[in-house]
PDB file of N, CA and C in Angstrom:
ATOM      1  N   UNK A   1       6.622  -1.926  -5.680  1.00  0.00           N
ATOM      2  CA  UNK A   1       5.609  -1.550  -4.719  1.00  0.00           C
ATOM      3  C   UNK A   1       5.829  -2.273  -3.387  1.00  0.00           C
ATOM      4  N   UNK A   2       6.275  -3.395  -3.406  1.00  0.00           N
ATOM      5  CA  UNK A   2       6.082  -4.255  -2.675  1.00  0.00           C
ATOM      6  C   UNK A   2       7.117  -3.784  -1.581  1.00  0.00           C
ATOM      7  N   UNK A   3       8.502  -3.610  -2.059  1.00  0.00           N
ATOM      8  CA  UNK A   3       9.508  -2.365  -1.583  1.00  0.00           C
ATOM      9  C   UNK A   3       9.145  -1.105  -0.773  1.00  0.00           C
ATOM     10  N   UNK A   4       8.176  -0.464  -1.375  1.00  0.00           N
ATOM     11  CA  UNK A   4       7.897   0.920  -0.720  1.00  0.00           C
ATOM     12  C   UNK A   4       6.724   0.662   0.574  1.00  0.00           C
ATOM     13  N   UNK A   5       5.813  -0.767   0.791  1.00  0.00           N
ATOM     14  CA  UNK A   5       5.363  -1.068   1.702  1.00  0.00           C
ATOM     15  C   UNK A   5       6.125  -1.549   2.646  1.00  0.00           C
ATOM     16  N   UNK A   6       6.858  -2.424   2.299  1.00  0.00           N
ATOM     17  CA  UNK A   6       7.842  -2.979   3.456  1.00  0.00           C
ATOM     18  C   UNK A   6       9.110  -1.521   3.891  1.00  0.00           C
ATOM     19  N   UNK A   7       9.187  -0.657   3.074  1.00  0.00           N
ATOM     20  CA  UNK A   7      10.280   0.480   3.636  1.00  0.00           C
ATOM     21  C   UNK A   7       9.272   1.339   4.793  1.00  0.00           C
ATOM     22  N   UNK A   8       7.862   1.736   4.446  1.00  0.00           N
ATOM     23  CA  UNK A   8       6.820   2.483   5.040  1.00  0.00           C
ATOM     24  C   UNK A   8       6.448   1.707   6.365  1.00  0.00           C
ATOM     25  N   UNK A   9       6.367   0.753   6.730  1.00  0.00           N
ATOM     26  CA  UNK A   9       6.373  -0.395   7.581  1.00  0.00           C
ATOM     27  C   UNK A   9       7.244  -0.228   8.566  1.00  0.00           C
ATOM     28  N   UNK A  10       8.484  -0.902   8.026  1.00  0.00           N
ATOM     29  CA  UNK A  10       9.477  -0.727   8.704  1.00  0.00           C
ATOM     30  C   UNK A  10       9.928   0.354   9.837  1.00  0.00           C
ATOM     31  N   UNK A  11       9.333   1.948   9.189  1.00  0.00           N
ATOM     32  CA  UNK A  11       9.370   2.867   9.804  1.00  0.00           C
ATOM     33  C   UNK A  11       8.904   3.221  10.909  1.00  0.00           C
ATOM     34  N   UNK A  12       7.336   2.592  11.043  1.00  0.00           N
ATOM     35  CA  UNK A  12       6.677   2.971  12.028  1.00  0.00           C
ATOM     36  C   UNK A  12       6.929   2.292  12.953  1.00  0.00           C
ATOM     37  N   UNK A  13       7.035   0.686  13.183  1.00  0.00           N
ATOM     38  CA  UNK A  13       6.929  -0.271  14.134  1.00  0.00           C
ATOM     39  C   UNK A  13       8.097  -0.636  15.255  1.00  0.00           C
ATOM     40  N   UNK A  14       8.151  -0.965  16.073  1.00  0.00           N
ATOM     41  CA  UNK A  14       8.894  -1.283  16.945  1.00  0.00           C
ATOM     42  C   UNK A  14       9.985  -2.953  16.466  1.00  0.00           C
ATOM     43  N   UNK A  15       8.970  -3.558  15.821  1.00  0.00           N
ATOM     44  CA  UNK A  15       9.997  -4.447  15.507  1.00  0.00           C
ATOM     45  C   UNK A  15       9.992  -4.424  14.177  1.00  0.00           C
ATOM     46  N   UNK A  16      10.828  -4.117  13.413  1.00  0.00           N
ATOM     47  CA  UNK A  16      10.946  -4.182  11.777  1.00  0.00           C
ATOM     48  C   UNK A  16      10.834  -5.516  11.057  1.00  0.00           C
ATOM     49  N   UNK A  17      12.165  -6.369  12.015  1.00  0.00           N
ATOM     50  CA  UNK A  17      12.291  -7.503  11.639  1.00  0.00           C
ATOM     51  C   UNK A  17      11.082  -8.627  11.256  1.00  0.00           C
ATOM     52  N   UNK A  18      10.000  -8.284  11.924  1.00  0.00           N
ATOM     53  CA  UNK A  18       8.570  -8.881  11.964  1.00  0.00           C
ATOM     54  C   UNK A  18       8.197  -8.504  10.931  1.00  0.00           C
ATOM     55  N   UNK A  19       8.202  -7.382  10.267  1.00  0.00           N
ATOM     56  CA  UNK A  19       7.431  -6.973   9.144  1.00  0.00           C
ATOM     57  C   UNK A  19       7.285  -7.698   7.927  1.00  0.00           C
ATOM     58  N   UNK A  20       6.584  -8.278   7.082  1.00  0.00           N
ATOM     59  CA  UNK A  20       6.153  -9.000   6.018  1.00  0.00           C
ATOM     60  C   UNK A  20       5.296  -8.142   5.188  1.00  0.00           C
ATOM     61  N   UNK A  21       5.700  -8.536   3.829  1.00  0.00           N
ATOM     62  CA  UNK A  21       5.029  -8.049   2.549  1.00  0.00           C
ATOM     63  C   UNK A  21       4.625  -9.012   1.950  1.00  0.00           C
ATOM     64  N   UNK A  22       3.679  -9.935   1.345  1.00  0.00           N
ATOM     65  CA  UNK A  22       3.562 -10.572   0.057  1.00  0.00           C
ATOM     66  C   UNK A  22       2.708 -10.272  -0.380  1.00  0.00           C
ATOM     67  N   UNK A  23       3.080 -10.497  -1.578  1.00  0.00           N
ATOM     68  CA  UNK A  23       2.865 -10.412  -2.811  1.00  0.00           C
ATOM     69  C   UNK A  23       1.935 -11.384  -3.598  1.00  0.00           C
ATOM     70  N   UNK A  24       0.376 -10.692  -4.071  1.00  0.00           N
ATOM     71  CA  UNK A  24      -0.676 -11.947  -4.936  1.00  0.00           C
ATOM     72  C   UNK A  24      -0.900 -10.866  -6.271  1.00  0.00           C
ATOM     73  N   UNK A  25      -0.714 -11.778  -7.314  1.00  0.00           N
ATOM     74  CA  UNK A  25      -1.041 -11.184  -8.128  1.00  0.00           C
ATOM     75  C   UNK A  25      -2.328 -10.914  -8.618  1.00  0.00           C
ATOM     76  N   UNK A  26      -3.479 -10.556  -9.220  1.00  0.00           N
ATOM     77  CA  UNK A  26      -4.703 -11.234  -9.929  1.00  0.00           C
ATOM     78  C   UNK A  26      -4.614 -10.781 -11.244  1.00  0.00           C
ATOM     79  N   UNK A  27      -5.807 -10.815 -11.595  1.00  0.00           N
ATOM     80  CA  UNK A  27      -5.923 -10.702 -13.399  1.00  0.00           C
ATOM     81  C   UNK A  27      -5.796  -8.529 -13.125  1.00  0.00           C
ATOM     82  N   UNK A  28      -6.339  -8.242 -12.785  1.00  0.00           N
ATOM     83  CA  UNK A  28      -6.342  -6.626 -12.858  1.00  0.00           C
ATOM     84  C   UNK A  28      -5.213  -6.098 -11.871  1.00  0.00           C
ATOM     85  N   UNK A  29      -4.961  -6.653 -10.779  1.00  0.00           N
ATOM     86  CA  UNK A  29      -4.148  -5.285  -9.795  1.00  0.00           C
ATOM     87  C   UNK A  29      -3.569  -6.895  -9.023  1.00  0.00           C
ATOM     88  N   UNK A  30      -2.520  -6.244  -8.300  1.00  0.00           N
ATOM     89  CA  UNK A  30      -1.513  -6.579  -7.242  1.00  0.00           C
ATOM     90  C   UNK A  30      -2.447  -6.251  -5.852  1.00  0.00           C
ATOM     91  N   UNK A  31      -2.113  -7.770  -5.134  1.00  0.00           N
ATOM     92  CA  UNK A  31      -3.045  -7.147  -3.474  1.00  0.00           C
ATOM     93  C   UNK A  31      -1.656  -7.542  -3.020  1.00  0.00           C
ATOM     94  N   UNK A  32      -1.425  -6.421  -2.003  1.00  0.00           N
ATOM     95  CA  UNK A  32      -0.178  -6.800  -1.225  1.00  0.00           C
ATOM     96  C   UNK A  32      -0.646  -6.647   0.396  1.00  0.00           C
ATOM     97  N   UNK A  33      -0.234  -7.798   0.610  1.00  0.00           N
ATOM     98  CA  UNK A  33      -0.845  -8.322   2.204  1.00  0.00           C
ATOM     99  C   UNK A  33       0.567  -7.860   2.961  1.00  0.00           C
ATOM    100  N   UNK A  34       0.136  -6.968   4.223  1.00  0.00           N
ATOM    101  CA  UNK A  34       1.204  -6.380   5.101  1.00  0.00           C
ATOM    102  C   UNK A  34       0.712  -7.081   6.646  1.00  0.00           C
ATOM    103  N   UNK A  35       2.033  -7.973   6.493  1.00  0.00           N
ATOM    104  CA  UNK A  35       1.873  -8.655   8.158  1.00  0.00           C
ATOM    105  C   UNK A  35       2.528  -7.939   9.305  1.00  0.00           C
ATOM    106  N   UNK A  36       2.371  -7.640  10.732  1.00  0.00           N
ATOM    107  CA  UNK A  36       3.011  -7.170  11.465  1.00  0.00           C
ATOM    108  C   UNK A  36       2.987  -7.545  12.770  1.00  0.00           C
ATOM    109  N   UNK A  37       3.970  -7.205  13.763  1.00  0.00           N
ATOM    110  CA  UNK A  37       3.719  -8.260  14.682  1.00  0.00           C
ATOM    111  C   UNK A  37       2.707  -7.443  15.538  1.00  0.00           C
ATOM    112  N   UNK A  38       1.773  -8.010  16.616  1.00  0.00           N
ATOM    113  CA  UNK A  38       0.788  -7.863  16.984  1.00  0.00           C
ATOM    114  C   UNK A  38       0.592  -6.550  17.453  1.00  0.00           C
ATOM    115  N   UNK A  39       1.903  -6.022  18.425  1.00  0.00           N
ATOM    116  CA  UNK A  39       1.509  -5.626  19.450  1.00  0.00           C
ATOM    117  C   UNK A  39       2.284  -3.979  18.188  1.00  0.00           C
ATOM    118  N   UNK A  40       2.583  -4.466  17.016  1.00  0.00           N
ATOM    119  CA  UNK A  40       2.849  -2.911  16.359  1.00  0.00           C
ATOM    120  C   UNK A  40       1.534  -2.866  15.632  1.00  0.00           C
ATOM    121  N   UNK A  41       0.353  -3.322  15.452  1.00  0.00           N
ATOM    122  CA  UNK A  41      -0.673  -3.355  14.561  1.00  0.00           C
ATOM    123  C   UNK A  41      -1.398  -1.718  14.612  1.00  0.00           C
ATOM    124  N   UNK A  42      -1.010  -1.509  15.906  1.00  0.00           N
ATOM    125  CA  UNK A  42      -2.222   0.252  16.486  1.00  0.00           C
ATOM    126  C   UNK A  42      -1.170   1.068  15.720  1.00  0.00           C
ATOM    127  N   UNK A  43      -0.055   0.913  15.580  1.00  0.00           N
ATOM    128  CA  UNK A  43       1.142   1.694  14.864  1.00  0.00           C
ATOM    129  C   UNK A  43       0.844   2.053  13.285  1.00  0.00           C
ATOM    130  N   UNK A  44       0.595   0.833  12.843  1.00  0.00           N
ATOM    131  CA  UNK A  44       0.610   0.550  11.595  1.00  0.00           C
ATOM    132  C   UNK A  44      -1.051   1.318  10.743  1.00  0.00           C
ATOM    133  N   UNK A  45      -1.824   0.959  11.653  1.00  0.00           N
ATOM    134  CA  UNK A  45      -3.578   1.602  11.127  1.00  0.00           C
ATOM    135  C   UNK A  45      -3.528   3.043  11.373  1.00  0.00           C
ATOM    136  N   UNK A  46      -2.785   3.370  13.000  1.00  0.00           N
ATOM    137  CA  UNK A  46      -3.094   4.114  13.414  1.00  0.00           C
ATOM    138  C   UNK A  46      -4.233   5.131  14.045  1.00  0.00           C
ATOM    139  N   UNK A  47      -4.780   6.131  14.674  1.00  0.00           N
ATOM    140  CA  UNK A  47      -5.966   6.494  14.910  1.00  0.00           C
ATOM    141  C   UNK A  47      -7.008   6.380  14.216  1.00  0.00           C
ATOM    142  N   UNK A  48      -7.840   5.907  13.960  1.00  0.00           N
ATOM    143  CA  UNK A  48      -9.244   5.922  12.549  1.00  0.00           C
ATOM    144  C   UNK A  48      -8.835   5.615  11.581  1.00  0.00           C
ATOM    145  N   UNK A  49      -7.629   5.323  11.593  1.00  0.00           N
ATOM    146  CA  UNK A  49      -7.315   4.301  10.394  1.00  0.00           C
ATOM    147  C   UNK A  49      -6.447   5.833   9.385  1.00  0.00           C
ATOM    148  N   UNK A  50      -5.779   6.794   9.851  1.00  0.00           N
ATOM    149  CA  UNK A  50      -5.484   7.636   9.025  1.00  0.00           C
ATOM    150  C   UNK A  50      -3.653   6.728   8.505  1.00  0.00           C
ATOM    151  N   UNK A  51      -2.999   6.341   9.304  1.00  0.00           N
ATOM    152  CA  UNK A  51      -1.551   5.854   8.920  1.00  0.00           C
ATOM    153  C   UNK A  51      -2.001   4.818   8.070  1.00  0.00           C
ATOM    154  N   UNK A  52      -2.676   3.999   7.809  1.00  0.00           N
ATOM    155  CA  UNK A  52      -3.246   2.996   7.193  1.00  0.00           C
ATOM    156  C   UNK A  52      -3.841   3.986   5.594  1.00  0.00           C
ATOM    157  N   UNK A  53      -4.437   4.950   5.718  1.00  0.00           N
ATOM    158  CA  UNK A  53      -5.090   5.606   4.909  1.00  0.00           C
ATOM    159  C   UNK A  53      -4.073   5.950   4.229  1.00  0.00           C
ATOM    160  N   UNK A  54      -2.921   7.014   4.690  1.00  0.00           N
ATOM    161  CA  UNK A  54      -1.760   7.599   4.206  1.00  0.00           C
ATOM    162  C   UNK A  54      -0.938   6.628   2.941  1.00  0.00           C
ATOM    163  N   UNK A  55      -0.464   5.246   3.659  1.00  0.00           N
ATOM    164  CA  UNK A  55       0.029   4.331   3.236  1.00  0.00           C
ATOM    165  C   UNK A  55      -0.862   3.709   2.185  1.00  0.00           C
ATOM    166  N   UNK A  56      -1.612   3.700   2.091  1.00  0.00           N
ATOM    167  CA  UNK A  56      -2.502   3.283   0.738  1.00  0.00           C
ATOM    168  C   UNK A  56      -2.329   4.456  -0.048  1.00  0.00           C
ATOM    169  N   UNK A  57      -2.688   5.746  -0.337  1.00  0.00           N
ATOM    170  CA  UNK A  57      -2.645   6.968  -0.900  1.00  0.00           C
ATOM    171  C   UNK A  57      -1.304   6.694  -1.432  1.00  0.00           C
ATOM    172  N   UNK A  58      -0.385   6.402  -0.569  1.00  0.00           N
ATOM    173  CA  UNK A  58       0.918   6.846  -1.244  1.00  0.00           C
ATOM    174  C   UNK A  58       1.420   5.748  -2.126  1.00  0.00           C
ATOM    175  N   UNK A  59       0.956   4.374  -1.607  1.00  0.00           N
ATOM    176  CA  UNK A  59       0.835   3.300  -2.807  1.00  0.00           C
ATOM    177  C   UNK A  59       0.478   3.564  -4.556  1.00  0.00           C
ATOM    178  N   UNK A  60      -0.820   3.907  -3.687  1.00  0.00           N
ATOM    179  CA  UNK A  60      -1.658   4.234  -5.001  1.00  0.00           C
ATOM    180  C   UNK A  60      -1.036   5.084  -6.033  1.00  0.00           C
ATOM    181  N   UNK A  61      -0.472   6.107  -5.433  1.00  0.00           N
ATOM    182  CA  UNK A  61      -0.014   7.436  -5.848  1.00  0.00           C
ATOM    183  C   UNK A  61       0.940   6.347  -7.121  1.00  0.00           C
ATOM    184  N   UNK A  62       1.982   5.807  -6.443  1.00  0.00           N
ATOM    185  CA  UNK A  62       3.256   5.029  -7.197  1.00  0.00           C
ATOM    186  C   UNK A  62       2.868   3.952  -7.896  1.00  0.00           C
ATOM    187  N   UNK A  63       1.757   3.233  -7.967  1.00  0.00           N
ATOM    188  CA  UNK A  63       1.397   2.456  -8.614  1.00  0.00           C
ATOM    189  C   UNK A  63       0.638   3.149 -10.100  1.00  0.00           C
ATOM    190  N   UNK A  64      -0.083   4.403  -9.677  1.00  0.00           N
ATOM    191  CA  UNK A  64      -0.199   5.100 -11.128  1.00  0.00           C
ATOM    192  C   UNK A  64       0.566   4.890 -11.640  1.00  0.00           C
ATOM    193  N   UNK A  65       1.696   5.818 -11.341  1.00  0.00           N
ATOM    194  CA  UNK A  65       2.598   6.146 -12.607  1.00  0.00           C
ATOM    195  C   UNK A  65       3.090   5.127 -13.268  1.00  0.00           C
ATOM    196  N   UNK A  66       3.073   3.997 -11.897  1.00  0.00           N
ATOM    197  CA  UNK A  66       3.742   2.564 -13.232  1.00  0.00           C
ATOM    198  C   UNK A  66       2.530   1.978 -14.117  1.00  0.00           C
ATOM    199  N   UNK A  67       0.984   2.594 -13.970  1.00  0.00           N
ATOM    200  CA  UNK A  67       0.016   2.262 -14.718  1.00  0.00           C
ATOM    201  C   UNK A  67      -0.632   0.800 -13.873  1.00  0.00           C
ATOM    202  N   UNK A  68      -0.133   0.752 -12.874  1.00  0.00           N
ATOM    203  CA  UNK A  68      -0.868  -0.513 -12.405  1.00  0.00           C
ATOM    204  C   UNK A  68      -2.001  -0.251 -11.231  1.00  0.00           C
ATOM    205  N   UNK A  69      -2.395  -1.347 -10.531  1.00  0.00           N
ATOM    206  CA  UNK A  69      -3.406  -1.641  -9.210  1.00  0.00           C
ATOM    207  C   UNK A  69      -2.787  -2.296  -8.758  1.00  0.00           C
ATOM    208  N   UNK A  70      -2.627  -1.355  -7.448  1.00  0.00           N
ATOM    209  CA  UNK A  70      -2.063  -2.025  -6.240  1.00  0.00           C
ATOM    210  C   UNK A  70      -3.413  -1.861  -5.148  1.00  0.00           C
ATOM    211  N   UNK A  71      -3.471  -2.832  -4.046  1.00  0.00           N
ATOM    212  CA  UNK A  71      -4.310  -2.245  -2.911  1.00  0.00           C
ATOM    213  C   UNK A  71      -3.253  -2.956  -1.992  1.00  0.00           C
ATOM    214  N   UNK A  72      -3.365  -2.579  -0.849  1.00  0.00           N
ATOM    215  CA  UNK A  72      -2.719  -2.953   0.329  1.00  0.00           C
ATOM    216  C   UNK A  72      -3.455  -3.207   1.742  1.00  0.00           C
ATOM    217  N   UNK A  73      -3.657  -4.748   2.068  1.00  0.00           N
ATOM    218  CA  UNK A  73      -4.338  -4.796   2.988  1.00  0.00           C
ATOM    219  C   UNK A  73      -3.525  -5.359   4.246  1.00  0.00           C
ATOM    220  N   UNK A  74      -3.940  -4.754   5.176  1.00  0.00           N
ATOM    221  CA  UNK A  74      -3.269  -5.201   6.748  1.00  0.00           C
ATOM    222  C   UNK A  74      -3.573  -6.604   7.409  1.00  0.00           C
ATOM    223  N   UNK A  75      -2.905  -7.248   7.900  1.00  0.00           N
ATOM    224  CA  UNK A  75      -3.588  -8.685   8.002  1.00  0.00           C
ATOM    225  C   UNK A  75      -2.568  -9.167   9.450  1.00  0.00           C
ATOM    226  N   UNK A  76      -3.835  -9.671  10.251  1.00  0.00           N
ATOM    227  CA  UNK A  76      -3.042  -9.620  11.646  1.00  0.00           C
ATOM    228  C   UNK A  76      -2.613 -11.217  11.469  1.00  0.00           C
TER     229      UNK A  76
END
């Protein structure tokens, strides 16, 4: 998972190299914290929050099938 956030990331932003994924585990689901550098943050949420929306959906989507919880939160 942690892979398919940092590949989805990568895509949108102006600087890739900035991009950060980690990784917390808890007792039920995976929170994966997505860092980015500042000035790609409007990139990354996007309008009303739909690129932000997308990118969770499609998490989610891949984390079914492996039977797990993932959430993915943006963190400036």
């Amino acid at each position: 998972m942690r892979e398919l956030v940092e590949f989805l990331a990568k895509s949108l932003v102006d600087n890739p190299d900035q991009v950060q994924v980690k990784e917390v585990e808890g007792d039920r689901s995976i929170v994966l914290e997505l860092t980015v550098a500042s000035e790609d943050m409007g990139k990354v949420i996007g309008k009303q929050g739909r690129i932000a929306k997308a990118i969770r959906t499609v998490v989610k989507a891949a984390a079914t099938r492996e039977g797990k919880k993932v959430v993915v939160e943006i963190i400036q």
